[in-house]
C-alpha atoms as a PDB file:
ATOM      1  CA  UNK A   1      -7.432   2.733  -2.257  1.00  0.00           C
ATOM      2  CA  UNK A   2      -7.494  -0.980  -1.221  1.00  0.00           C
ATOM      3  CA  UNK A   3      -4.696  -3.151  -1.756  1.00  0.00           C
ATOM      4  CA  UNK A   4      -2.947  -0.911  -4.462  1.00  0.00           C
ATOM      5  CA  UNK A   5       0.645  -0.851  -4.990  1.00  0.00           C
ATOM      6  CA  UNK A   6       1.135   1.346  -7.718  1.00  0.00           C
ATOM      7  CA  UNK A   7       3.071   4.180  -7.148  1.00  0.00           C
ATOM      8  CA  UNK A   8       1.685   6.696  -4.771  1.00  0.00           C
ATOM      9  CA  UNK A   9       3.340   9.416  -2.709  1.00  0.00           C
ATOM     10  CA  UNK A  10       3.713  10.553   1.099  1.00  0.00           C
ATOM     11  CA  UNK A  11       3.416  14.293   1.374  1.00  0.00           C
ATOM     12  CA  UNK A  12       4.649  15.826   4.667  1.00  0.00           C
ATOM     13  CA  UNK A  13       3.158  19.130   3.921  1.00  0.00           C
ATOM     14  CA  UNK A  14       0.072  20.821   6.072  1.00  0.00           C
ATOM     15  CA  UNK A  15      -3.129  21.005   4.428  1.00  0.00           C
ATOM     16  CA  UNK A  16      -4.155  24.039   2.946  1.00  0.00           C
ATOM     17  CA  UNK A  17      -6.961  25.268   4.808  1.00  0.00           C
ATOM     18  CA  UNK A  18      -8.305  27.413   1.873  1.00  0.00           C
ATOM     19  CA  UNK A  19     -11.676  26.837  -0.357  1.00  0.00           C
ATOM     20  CA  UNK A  20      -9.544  25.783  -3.181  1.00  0.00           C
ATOM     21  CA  UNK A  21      -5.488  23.927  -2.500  1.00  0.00           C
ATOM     22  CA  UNK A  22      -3.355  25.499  -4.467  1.00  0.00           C
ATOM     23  CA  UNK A  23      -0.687  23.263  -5.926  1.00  0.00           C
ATOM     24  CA  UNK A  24       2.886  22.978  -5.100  1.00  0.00           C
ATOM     25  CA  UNK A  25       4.921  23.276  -8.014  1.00  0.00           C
ATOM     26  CA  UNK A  26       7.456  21.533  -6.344  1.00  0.00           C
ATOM     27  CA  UNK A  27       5.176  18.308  -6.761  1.00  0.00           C
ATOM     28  CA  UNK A  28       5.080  16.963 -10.404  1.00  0.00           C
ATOM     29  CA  UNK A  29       0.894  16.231 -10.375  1.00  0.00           C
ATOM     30  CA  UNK A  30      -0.742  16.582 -13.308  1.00  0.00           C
ATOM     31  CA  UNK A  31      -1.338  18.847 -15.380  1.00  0.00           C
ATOM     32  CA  UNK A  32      -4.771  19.120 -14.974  1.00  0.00           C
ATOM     33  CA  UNK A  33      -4.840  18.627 -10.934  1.00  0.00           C
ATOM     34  CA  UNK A  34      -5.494  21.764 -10.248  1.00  0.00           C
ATOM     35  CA  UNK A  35      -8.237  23.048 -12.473  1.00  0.00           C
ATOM     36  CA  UNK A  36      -9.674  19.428 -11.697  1.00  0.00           C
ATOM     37  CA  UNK A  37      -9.912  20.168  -7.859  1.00  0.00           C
ATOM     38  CA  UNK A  38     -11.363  23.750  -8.275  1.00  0.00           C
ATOM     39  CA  UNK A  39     -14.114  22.290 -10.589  1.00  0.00           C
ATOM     40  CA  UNK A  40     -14.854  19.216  -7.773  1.00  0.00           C
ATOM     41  CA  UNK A  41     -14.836  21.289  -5.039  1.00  0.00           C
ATOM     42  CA  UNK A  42     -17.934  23.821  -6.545  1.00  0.00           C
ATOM     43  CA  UNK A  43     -19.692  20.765  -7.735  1.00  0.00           C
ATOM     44  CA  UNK A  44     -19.467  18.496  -5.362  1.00  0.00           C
ATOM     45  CA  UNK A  45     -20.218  19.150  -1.479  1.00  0.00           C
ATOM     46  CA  UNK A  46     -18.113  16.234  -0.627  1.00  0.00           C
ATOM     47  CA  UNK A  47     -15.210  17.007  -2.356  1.00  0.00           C
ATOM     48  CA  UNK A  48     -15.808  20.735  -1.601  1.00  0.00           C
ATOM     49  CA  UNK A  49     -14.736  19.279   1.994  1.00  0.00           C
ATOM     50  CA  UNK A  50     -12.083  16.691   1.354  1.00  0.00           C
ATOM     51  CA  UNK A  51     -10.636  18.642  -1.413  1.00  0.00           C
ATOM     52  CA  UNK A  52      -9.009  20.862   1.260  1.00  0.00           C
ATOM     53  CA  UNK A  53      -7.888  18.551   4.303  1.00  0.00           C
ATOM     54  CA  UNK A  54      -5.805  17.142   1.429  1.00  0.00           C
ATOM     55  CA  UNK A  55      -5.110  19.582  -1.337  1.00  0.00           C
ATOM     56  CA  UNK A  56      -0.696  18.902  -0.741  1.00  0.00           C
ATOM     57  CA  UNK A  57      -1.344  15.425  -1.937  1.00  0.00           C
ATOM     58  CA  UNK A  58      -2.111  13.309  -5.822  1.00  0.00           C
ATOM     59  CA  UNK A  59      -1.525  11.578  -8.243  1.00  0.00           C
ATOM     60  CA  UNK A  60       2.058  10.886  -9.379  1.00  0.00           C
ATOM     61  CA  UNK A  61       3.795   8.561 -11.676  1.00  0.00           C
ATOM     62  CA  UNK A  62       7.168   6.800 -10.953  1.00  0.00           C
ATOM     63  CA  UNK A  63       8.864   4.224 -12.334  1.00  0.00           C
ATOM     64  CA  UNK A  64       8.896   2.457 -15.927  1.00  0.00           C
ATOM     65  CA  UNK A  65       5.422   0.340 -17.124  1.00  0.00           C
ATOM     66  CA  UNK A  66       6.989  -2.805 -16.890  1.00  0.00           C
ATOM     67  CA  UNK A  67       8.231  -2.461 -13.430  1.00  0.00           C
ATOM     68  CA  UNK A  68       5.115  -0.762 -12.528  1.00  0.00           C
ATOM     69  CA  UNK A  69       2.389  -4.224 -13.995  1.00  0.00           C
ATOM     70  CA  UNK A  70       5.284  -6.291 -11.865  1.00  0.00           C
ATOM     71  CA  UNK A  71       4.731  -4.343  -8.535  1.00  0.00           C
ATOM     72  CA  UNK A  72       0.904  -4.702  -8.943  1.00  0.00           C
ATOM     73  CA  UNK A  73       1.209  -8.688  -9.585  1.00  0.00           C
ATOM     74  CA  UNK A  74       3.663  -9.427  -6.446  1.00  0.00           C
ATOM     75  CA  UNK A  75       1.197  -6.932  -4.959  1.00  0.00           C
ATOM     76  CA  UNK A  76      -1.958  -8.938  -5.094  1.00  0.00           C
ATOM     77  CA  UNK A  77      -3.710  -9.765  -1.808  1.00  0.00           C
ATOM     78  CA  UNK A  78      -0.839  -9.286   0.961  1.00  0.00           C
ATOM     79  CA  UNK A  79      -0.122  -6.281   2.737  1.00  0.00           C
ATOM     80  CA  UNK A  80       1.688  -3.340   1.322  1.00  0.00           C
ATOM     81  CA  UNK A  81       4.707  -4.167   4.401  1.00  0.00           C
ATOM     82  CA  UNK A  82       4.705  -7.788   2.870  1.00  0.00           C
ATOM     83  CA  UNK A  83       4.504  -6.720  -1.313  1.00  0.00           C
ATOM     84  CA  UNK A  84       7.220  -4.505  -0.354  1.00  0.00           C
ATOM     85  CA  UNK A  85       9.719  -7.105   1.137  1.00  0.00           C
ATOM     86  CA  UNK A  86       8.487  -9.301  -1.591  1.00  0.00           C
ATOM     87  CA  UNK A  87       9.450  -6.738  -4.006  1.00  0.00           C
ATOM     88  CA  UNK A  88      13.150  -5.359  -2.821  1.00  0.00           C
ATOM     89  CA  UNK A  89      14.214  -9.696  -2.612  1.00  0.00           C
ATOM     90  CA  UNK A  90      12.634 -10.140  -6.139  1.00  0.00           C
ATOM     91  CA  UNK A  91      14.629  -7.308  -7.261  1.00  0.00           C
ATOM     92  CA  UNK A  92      18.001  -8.431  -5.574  1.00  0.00           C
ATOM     93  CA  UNK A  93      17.155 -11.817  -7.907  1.00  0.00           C
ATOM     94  CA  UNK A  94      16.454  -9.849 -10.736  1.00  0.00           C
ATOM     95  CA  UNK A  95      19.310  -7.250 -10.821  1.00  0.00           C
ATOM     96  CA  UNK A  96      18.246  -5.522 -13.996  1.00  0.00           C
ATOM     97  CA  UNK A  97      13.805  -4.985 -14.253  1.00  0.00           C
ATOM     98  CA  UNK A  98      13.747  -5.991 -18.089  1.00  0.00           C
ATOM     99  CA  UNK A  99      11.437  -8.656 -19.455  1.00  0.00           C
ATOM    100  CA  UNK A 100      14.541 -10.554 -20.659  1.00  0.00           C
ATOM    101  CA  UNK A 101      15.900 -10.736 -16.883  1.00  0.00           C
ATOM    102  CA  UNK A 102      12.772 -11.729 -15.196  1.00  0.00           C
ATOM    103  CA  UNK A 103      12.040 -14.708 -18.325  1.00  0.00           C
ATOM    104  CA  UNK A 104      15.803 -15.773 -17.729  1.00  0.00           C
ATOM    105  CA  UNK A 105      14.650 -16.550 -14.321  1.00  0.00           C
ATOM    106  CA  UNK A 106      13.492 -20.115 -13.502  1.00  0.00           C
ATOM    107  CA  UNK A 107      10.562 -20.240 -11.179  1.00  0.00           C
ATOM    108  CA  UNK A 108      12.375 -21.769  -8.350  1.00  0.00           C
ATOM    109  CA  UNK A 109      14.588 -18.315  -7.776  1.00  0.00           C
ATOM    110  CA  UNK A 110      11.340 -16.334  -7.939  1.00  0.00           C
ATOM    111  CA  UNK A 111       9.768 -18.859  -5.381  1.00  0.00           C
ATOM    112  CA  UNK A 112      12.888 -18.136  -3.580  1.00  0.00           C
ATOM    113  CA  UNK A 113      12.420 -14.479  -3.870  1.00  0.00           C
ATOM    114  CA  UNK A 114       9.052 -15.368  -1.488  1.00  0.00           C
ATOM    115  CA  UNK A 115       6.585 -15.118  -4.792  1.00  0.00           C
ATOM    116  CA  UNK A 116       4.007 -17.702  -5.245  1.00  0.00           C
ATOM    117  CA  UNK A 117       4.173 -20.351  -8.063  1.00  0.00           C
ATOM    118  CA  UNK A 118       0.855 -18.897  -9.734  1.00  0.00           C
ATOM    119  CA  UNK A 119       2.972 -14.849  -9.380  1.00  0.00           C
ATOM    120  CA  UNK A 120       6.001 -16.457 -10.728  1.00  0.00           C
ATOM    121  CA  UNK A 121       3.723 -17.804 -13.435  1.00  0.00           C
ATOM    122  CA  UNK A 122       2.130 -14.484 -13.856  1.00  0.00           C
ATOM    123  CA  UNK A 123       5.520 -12.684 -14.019  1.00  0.00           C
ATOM    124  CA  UNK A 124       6.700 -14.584 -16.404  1.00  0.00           C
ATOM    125  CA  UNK A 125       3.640 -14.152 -18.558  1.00  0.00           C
ATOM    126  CA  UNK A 126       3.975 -10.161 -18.049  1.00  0.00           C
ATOM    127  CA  UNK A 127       7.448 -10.255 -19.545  1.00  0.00           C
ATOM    128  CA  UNK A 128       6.496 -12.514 -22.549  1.00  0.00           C
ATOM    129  CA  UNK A 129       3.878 -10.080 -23.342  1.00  0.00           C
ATOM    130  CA  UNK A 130       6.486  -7.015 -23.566  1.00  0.00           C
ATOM    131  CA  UNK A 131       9.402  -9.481 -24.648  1.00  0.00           C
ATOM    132  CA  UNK A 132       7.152 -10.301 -27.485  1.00  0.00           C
ATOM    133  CA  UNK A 133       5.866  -6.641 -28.162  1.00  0.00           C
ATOM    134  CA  UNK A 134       2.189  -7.938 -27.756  1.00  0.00           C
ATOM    135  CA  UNK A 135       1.638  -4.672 -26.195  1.00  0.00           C
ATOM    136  CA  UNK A 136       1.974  -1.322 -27.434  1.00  0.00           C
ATOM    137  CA  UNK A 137       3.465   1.200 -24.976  1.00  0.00           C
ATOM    138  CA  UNK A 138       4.498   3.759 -27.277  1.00  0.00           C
ATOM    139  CA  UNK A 139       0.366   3.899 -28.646  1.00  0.00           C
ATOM    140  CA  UNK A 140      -0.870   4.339 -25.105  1.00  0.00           C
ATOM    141  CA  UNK A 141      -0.948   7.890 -25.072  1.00  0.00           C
ATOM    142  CA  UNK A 142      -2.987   8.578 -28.132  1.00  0.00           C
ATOM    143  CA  UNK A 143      -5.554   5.005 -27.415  1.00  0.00           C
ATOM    144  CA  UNK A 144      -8.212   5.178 -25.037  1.00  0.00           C
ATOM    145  CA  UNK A 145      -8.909   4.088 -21.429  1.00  0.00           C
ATOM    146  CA  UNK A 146     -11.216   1.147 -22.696  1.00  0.00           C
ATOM    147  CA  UNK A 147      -8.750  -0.049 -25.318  1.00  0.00           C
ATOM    148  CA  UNK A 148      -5.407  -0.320 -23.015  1.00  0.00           C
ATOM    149  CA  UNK A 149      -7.467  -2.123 -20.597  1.00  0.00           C
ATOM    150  CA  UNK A 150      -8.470  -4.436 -23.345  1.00  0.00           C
ATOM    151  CA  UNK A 151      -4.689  -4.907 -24.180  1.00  0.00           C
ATOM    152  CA  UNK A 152      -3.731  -5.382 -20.128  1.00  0.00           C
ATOM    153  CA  UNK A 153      -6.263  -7.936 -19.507  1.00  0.00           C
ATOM    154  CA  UNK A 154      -4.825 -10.467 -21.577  1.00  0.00           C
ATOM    155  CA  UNK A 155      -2.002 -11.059 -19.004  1.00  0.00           C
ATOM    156  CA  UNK A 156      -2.513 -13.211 -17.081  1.00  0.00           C
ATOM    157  CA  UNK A 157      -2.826 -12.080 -13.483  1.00  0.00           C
ATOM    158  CA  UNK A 158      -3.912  -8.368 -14.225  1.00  0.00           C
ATOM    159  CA  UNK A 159      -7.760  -7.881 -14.200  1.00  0.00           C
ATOM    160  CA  UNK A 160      -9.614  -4.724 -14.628  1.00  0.00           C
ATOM    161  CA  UNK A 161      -9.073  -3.309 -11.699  1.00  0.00           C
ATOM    162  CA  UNK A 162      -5.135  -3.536 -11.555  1.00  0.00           C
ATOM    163  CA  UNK A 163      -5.402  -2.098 -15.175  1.00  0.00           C
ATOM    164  CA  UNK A 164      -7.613   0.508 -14.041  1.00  0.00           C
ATOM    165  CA  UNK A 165      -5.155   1.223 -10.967  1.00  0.00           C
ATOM    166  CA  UNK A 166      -2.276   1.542 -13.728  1.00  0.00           C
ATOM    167  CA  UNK A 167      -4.119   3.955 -15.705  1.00  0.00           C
ATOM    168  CA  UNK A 168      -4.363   6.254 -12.590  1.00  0.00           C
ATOM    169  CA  UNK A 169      -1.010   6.054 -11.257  1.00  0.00           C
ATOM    170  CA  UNK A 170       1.429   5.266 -14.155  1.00  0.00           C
ATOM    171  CA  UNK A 171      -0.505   6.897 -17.198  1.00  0.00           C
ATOM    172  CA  UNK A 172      -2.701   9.748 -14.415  1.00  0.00           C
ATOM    173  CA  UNK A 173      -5.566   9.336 -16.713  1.00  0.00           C
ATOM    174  CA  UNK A 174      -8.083  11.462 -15.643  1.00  0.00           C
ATOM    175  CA  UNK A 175     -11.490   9.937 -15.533  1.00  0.00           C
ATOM    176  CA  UNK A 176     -10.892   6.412 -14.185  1.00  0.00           C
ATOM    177  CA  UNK A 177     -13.520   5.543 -11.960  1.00  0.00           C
ATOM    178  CA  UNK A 178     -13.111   1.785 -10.480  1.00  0.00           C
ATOM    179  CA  UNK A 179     -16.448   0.640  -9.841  1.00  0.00           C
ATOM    180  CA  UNK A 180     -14.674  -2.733  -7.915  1.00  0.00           C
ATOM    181  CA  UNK A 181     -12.091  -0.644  -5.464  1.00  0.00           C
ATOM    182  CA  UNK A 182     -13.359  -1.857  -2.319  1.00  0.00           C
ATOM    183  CA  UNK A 183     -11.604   1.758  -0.712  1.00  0.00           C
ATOM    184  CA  UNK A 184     -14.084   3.612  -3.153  1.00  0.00           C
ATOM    185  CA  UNK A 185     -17.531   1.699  -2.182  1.00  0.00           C
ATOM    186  CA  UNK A 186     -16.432   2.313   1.361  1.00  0.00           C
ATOM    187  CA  UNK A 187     -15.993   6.277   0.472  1.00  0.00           C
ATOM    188  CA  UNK A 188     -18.844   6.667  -1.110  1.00  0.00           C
ATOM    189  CA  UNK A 189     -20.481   4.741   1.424  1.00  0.00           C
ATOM    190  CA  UNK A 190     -19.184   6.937   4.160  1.00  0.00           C
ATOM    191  CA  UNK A 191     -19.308  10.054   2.335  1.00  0.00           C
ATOM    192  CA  UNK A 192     -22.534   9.749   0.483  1.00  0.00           C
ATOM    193  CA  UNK A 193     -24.868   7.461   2.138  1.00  0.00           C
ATOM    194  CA  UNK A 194     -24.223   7.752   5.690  1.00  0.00           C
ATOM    195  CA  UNK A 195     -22.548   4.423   6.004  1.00  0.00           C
ATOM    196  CA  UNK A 196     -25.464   2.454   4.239  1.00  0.00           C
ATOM    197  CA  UNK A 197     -24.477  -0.188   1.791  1.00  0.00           C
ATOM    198  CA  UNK A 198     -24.386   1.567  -1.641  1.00  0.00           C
ATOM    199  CA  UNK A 199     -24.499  -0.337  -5.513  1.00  0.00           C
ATOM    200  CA  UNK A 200     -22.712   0.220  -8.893  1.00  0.00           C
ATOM    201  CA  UNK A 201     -25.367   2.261  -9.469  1.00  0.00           C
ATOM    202  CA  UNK A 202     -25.274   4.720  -6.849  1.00  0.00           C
ATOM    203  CA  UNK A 203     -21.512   4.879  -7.174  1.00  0.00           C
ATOM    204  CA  UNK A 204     -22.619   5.893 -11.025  1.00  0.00           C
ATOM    205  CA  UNK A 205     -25.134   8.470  -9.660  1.00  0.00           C
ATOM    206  CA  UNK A 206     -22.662  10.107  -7.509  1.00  0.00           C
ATOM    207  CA  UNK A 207     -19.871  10.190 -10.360  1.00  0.00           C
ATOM    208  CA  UNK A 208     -21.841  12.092 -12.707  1.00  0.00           C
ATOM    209  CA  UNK A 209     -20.641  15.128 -10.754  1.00  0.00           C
ATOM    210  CA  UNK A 210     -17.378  14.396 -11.042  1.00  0.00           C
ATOM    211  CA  UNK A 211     -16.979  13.827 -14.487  1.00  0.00           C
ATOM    212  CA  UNK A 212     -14.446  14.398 -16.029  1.00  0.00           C
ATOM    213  CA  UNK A 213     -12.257  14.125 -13.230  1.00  0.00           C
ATOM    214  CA  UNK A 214     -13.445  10.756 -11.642  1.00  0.00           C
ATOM    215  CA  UNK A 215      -9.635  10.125 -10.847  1.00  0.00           C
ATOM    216  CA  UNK A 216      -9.011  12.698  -8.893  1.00  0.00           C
ATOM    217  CA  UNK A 217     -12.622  12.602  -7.050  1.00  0.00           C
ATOM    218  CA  UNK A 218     -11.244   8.730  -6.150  1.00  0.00           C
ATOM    219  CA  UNK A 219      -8.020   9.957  -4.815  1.00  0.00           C
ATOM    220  CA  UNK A 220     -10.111  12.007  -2.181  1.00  0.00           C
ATOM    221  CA  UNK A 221     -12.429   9.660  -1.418  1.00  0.00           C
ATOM    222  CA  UNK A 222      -9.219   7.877  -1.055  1.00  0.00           C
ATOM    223  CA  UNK A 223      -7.849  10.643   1.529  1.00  0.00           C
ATOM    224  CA  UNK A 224     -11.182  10.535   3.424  1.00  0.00           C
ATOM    225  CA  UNK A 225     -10.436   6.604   4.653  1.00  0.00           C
ATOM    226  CA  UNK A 226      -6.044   7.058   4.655  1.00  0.00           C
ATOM    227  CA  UNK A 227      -5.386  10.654   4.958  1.00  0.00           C
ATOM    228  CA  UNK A 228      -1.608  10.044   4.457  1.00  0.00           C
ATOM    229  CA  UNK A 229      -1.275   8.123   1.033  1.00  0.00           C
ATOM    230  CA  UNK A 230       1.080   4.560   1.255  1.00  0.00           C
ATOM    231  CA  UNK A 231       4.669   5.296  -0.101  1.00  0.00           C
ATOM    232  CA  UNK A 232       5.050   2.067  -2.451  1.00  0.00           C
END
C-alpha cells in the first residue's frame, strides 16, 4: 500500500510454505480470510504464489472510526516515521480522541502539535461531522461500500481513496479494490505485466479473478512490494 496509515499489523511469524496458509487463530483476520485465500490461490497464478510467502499476515482492525479517519488525515503525504510523531504529539494535545476534544482545540495547539493549518482545518471538520451525527456509524454494517464512501467524502480532507483504505482496514470489507493506490498499479504492474505501464482497465481485467475478494488480492499484491506490513 502507498502512503496508508490505517491500521495494519507486523507479523513475526515464518511463512507457511504450503499450497494454501493456514490461518493462525491466534490472529483476529477475518472471517472470511481464509476461504478467501484458498479461492485466490486456485484462480489466480499470481496469488497462487504470493498467497504463500505471506499467508501469517492480513487484514486487521484496531482502534475506534473516529481515531482511525484522524490517523489517515495527519497521515496524508509524509512518511509513516513522520505521521507517526505527528500523531503520538497530537494525541499528548488531545488527551481524550473524541470529536468534542479535538473541536475544543484552537488551531494554533494543533499547529503546535506539528499539523498543517489545512489538517488542523480538516480535523476539525472530521469532528464536526461526528459531533454533529452527519454520519452514521451504527448503519455502516448493513449499507454498502458505494454508499459509506458517499457519506466519507463529504469531509473535507478524505477522498476516495482514504475512504476506500478505511473500508479495508477499519470495516475489512472484502471486495475493495482501489483503482488510485499507487502500491497496487505498481503490483499489478510487476506481477502482471512484466513491469510495463498498466491502465484502470487492465487493473479491471486482472480483478475479475479475484472477485469477490479484491481486498485480500490487494493485500498480496501489497506483500509482493513490502513483505513485512508497516505497524501504524
Amino acid at each position: 500500500m502507498c502512503g496508508s496509515n490505517q491500521a495494519l499489523v507486523v507479523s513475526s511469524s515464518r511463512a507457511s510454505t504450503s499450497a494454501v496458509p493456514v490461518r493462525d487463530l491466534t490472529v483476529p483476520f477475518p472471517d472470511y480470510w481464509a476461504d478467501a485465500c484458498r479461492q485466490l490461490a486456485r484462480r489466480d497464478r499470481v496469488m497462487k504464489r504470493l498467497i504463500p510467502l505471506h499467508a501469517h499476515t492480513g487484514l486487521q482492525s484496531r482502534g475506534d472510526a473516529f481515531s482511525t479517519l484522524a490517523r489517515s488525515i495527519i497521515g496524508q503525504q509524509i512518511s509513516v516515521k513522520a505521521a507517526q510523531s505527528v500523531w503520538n504529539r497530537f494525541e499528548a494535545t488531545c488527551v481524550e480522541m473524541l470529536p468534542q476534544r479535538v473541536l475544543a482545540l484552537p488551531t494554533e495547539q494543533l499547529r503546535a502539535a506539528g499539523l498543517s493549518a489545512r489538517k488542523a482545518d480538516y480535523l476539525h471538520d472530521l469532528a464536526l461531522h461526528f459531533a454533529e451525527d452527519r454520519l452514521h456509524p451504527a448503519a455502516w454494517q448493513e449499507m454498502d461500500d458505494e454508499a459509506i464512501i458517499s457519506e466519507l467524502v463529504q469531509i473535507r480532507g478524505i477522498g476516495r481513496w482514504t475512504a476506500e483504505m478505511f473500508l479495508m482496514f477499519y470495516l475489512l470489507r472484502p471486495n475493495v479494490l482501489p483503482l488510485d493506490d499507487a502500491g497496487l498499479v505498481k503490483g499489478i504492474s510487476q506481477n502482471y505485466f512484466s513491469g510495463e505501464p498498466v491502465s484502470r482497465s487492465d487493473m479491471r481485467e486482472v480483478a475479475e479473478a479475484w472477485k469477490p475478494w479484491c481486498s485480500v488480492a490487494t493485500w498480496f499484491i501489497w506483500r509482493s512490494l513490502e513483505p513485512v506490513p508497516v505497524a501504524y
